[in-house]
N, C-alpha and C. Protein backbone atom coordinates (compact mmCIF):
# COMPACT_ATOMS: atom_id res chain seq x y z
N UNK A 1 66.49 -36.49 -29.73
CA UNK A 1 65.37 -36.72 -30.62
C UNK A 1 64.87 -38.15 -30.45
N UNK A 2 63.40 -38.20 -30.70
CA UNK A 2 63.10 -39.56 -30.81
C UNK A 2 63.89 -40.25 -31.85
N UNK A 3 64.20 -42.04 -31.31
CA UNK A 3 64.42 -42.55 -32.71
C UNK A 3 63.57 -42.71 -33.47
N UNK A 4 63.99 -43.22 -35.05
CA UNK A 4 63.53 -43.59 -35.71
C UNK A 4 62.14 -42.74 -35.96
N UNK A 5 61.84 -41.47 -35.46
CA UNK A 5 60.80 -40.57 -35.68
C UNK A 5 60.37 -39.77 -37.06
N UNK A 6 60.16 -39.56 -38.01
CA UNK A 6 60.27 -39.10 -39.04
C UNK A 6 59.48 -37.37 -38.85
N UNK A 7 60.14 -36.68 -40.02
CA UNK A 7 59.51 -34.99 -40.47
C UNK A 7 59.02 -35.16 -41.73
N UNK A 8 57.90 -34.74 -42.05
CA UNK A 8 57.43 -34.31 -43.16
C UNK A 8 57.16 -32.64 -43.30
N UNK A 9 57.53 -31.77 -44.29
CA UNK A 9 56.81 -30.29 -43.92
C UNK A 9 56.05 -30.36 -44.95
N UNK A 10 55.07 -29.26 -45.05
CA UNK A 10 54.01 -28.88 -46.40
C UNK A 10 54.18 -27.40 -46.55
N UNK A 11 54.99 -27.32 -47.40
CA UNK A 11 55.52 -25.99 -48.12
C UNK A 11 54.53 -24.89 -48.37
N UNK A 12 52.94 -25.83 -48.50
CA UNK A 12 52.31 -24.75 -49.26
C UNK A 12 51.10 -24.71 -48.58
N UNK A 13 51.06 -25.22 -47.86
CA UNK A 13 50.14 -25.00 -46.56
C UNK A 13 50.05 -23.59 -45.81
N UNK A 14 48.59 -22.84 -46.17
CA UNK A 14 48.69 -21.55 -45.40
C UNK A 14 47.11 -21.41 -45.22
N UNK A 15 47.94 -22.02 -43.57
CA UNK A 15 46.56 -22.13 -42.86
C UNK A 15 46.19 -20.91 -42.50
N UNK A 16 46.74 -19.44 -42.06
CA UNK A 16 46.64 -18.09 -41.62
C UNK A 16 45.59 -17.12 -42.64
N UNK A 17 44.96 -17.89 -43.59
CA UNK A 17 44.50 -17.08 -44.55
C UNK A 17 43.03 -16.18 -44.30
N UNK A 18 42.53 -15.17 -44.31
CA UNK A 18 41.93 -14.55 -44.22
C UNK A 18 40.41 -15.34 -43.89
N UNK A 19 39.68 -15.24 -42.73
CA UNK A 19 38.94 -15.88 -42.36
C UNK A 19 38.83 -17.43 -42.10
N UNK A 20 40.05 -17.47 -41.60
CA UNK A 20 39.98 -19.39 -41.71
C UNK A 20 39.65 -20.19 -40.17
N UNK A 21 38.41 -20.83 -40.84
CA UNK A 21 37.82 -21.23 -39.68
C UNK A 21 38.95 -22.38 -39.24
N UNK A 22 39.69 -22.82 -40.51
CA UNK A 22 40.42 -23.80 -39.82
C UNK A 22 41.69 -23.25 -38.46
N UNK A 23 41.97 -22.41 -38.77
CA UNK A 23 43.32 -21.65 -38.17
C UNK A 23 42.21 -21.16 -36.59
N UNK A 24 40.97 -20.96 -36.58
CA UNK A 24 40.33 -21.06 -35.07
C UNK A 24 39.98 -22.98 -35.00
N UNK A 25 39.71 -23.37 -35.53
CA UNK A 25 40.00 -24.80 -34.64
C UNK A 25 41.10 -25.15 -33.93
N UNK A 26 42.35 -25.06 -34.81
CA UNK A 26 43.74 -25.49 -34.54
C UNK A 26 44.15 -24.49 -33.57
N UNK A 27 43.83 -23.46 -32.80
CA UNK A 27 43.97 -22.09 -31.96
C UNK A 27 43.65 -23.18 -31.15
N UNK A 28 41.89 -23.00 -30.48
CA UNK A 28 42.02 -24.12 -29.42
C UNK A 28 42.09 -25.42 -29.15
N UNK A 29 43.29 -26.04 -30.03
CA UNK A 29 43.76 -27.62 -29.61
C UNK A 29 45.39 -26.98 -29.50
N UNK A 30 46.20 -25.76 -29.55
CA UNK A 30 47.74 -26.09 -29.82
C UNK A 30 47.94 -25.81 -28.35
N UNK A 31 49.24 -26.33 -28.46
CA UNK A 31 50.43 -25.83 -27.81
C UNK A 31 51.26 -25.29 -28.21
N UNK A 32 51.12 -23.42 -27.41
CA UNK A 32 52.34 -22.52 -27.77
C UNK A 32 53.81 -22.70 -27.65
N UNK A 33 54.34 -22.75 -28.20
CA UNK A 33 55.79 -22.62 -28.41
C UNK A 33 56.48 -21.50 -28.73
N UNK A 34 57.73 -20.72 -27.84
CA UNK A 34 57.96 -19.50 -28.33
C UNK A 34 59.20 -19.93 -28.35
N UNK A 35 60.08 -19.20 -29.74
CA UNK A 35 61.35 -20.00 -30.23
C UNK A 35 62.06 -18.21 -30.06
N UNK A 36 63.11 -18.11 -29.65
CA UNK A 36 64.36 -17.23 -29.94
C UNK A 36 64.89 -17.03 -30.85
N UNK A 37 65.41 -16.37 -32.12
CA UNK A 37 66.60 -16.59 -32.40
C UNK A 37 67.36 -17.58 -32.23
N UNK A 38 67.81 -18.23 -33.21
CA UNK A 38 68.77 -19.32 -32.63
C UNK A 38 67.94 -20.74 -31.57
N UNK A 39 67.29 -20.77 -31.27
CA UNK A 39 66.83 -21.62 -30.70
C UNK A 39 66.30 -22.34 -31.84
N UNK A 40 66.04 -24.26 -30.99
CA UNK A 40 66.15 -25.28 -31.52
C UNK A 40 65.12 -25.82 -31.16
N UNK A 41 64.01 -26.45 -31.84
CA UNK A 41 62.84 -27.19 -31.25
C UNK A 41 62.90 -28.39 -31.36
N UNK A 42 62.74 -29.19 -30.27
CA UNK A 42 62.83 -30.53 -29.94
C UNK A 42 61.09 -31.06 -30.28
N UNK A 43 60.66 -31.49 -31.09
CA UNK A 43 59.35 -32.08 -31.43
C UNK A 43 58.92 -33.59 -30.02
N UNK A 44 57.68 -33.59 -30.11
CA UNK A 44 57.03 -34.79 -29.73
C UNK A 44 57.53 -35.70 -30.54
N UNK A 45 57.28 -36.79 -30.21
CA UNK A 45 57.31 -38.28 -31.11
C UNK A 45 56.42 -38.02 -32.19
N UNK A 46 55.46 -37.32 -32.12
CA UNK A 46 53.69 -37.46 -32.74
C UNK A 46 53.31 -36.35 -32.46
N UNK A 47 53.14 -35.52 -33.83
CA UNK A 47 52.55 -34.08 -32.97
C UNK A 47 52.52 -33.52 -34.77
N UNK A 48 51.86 -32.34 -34.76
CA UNK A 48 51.86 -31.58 -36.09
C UNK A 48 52.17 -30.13 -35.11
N UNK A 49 53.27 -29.29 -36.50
CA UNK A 49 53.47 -28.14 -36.24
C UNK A 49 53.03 -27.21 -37.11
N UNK A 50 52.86 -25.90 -36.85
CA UNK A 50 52.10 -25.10 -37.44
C UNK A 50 53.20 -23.67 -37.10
N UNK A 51 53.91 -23.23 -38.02
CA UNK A 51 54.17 -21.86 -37.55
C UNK A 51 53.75 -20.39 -37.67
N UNK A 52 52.96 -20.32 -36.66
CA UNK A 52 52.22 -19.51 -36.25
C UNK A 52 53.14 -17.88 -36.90
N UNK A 53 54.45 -17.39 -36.40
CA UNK A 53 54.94 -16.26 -36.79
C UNK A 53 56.47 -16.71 -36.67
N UNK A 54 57.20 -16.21 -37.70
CA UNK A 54 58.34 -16.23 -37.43
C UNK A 54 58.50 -17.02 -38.89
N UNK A 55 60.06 -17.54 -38.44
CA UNK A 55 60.64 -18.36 -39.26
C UNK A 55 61.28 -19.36 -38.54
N UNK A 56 61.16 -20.77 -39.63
CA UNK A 56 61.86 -22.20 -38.77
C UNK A 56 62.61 -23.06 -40.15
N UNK A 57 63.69 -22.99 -39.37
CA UNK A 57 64.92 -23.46 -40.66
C UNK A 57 64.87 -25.14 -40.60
N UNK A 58 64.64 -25.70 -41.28
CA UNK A 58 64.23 -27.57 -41.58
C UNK A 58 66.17 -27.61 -42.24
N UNK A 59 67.34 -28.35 -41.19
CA UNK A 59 68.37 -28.52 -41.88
C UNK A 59 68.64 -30.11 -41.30
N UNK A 60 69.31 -30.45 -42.15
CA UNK A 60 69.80 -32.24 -42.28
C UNK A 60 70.95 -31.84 -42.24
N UNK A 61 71.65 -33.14 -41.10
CA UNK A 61 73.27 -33.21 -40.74
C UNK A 61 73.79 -34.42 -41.98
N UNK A 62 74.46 -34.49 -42.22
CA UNK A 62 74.97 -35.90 -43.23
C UNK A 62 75.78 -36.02 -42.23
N UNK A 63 76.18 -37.44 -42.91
CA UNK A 63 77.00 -38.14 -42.22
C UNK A 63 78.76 -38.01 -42.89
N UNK A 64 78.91 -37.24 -43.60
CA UNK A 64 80.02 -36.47 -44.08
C UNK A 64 80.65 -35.08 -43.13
N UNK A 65 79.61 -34.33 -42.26
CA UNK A 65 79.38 -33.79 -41.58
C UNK A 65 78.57 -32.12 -42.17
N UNK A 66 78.48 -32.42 -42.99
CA UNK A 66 77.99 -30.91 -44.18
C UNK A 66 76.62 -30.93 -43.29
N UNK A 67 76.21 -30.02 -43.40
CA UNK A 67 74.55 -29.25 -43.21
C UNK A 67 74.06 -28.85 -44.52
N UNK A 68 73.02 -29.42 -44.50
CA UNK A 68 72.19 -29.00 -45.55
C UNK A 68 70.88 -28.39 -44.88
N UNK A 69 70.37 -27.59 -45.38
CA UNK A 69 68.73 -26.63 -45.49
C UNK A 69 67.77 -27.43 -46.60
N UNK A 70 67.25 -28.04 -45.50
CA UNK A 70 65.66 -28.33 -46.79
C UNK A 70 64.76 -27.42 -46.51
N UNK A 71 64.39 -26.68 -45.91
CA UNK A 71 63.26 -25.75 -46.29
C UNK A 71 63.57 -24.64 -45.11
N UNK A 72 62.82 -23.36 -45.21
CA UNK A 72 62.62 -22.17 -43.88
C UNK A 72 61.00 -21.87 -44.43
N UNK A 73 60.59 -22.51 -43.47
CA UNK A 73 59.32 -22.72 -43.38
C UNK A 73 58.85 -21.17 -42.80
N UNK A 74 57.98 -20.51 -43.25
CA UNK A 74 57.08 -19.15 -42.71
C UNK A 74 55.56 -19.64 -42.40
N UNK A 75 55.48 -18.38 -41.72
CA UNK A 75 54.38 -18.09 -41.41
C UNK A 75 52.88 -19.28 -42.05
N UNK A 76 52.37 -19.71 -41.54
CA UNK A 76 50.97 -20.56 -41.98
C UNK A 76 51.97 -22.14 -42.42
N UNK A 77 53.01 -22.23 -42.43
CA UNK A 77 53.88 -23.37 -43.21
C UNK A 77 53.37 -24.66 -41.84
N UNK A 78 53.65 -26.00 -42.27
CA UNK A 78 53.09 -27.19 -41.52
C UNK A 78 54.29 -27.63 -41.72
N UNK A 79 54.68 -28.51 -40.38
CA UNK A 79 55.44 -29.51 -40.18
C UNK A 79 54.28 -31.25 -39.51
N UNK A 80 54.89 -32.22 -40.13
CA UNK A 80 54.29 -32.96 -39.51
C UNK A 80 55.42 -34.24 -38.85
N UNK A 81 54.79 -34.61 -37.48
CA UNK A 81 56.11 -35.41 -37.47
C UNK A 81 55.59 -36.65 -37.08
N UNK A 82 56.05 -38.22 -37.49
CA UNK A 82 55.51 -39.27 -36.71
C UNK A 82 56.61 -39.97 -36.01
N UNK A 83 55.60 -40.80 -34.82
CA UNK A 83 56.49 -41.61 -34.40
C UNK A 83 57.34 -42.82 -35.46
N UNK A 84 58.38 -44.04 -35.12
CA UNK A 84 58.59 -45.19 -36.04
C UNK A 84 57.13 -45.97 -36.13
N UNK A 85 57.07 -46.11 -37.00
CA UNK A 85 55.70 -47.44 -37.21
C UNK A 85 54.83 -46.68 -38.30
N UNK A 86 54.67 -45.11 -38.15
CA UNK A 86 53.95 -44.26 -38.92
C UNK A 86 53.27 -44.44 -40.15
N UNK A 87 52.27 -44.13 -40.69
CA UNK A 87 51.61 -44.52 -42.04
C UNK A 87 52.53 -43.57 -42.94
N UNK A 88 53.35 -44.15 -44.48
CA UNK A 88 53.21 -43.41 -45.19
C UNK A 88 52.60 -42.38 -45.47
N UNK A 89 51.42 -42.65 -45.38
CA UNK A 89 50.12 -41.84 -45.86
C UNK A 89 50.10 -40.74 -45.21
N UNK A 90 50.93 -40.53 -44.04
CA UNK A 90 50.80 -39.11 -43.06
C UNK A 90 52.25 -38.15 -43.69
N UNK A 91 52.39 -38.41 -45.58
CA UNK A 91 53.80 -37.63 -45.42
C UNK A 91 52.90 -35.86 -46.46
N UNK A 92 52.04 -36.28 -46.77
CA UNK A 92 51.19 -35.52 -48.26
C UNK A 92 52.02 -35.05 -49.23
N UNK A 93 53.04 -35.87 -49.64
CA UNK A 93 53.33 -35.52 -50.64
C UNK A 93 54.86 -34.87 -50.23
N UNK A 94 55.59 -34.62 -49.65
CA UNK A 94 56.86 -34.21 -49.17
C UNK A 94 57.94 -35.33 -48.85
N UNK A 95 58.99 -34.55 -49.19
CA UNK A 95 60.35 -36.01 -48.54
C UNK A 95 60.19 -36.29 -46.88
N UNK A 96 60.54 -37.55 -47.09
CA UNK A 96 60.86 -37.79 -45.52
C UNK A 96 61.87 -37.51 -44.73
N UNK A 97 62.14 -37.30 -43.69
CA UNK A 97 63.18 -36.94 -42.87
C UNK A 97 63.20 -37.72 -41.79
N UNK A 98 64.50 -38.41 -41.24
CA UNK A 98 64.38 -39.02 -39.85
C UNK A 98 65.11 -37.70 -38.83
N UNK A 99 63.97 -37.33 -37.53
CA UNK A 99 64.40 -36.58 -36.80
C UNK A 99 65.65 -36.56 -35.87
N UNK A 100 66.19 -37.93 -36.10
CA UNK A 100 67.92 -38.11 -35.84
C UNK A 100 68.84 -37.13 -36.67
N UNK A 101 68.54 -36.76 -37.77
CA UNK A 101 69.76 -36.57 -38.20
C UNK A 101 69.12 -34.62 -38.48
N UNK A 102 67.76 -34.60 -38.22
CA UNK A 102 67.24 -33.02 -38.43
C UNK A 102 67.19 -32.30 -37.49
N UNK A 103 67.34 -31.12 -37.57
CA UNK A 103 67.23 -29.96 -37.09
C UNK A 103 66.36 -28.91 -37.16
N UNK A 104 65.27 -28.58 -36.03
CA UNK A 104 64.30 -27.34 -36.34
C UNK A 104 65.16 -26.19 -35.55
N UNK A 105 65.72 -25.28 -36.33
CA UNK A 105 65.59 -23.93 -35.76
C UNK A 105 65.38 -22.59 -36.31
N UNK A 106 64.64 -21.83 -35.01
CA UNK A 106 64.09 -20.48 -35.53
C UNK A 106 65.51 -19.35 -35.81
N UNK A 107 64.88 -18.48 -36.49
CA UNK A 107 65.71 -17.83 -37.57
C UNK A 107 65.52 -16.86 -36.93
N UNK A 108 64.58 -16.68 -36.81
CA UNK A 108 63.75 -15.42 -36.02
C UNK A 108 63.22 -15.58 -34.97
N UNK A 109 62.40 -14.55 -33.87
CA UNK A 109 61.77 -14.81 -32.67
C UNK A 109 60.23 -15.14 -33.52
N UNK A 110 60.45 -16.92 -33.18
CA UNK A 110 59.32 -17.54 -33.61
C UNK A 110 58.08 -18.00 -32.65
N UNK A 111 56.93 -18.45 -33.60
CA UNK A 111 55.96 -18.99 -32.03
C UNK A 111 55.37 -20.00 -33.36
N UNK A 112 55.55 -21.42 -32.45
CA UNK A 112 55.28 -22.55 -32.85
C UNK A 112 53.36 -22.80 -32.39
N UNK A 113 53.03 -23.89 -33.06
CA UNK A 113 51.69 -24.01 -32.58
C UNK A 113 51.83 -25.44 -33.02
N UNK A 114 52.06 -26.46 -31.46
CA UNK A 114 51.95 -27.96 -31.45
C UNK A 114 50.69 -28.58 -31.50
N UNK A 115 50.22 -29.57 -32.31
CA UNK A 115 49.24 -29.89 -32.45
C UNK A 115 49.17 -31.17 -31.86
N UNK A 116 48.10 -32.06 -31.90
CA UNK A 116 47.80 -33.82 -32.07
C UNK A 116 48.20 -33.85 -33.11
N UNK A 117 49.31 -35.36 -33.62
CA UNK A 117 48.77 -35.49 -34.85
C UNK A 117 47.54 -35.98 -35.75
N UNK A 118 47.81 -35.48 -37.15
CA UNK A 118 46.63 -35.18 -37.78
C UNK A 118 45.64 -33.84 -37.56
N UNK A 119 46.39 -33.76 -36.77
CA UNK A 119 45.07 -31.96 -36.49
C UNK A 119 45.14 -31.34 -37.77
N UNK A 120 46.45 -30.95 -38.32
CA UNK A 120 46.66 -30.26 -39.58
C UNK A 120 46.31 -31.48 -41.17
N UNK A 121 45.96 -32.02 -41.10
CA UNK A 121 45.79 -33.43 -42.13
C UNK A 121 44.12 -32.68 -42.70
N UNK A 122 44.61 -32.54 -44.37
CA UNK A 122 43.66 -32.38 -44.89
C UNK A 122 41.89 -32.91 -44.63
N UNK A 123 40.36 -31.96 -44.66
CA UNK A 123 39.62 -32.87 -44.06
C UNK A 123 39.26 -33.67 -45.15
């Protein structure tokens, strides 16, 4: 993982909704991603995610060694991730996560949709 990279997700983000012109913008800027079962997504430094279908499990390692689950993000759900240096301002409202110690994996046979960041950033 990048260092010092941070995750933000947006729980309530559902971009898939019935006529959404936004969900055809973000179509032609992504990059597909197709996740397995069990498979693990390694993020950009700088990138927004979008999960397109499936499911993607958001878990934190401690340093005790426990796993914890902060979220299983579905269908239309946003991940956003920045490089170190990042604006606050790119978290909307969600905890932060450093991508050192997190884990994206699909639950299901998932398909990711990598963005620029900010592609998914409210207009």
């Amino acid at each position: 993982m990048t260092p010092d990279a941070t995750l933000t997700f947006d729980r309530d983000a559902r971009v898939f909704v019935a006529g959404s012109d936004h969900a055809r913008r973000l179509a032609a800027a992504a990059t597909i991603v197709e996740l397995a079962a069990g498979d693990t997504l390694a993020p950009g430094p700088s990138c927004d995610l979008v999960v397109r279908q499936g499911n993607l499990r958001v878990s934190e390692r401690l340093t005790d060694g426990r796993e914890i689950t902060r979220a299983v993000l579905q269908t239309g759900m946003i991940c956003r991730v920045r490089s170190a240096g990042g604006s606050r301002s790119d978290t909307v409202g969600s905890a932060l996560y450093s991508l050192e110690v997190t884990e994206l994996k699909a639950l299901t046979d998932t398909e990711i949709w990598q963005l620029p960041a900010g592609a998914c950033d409210p207009a």
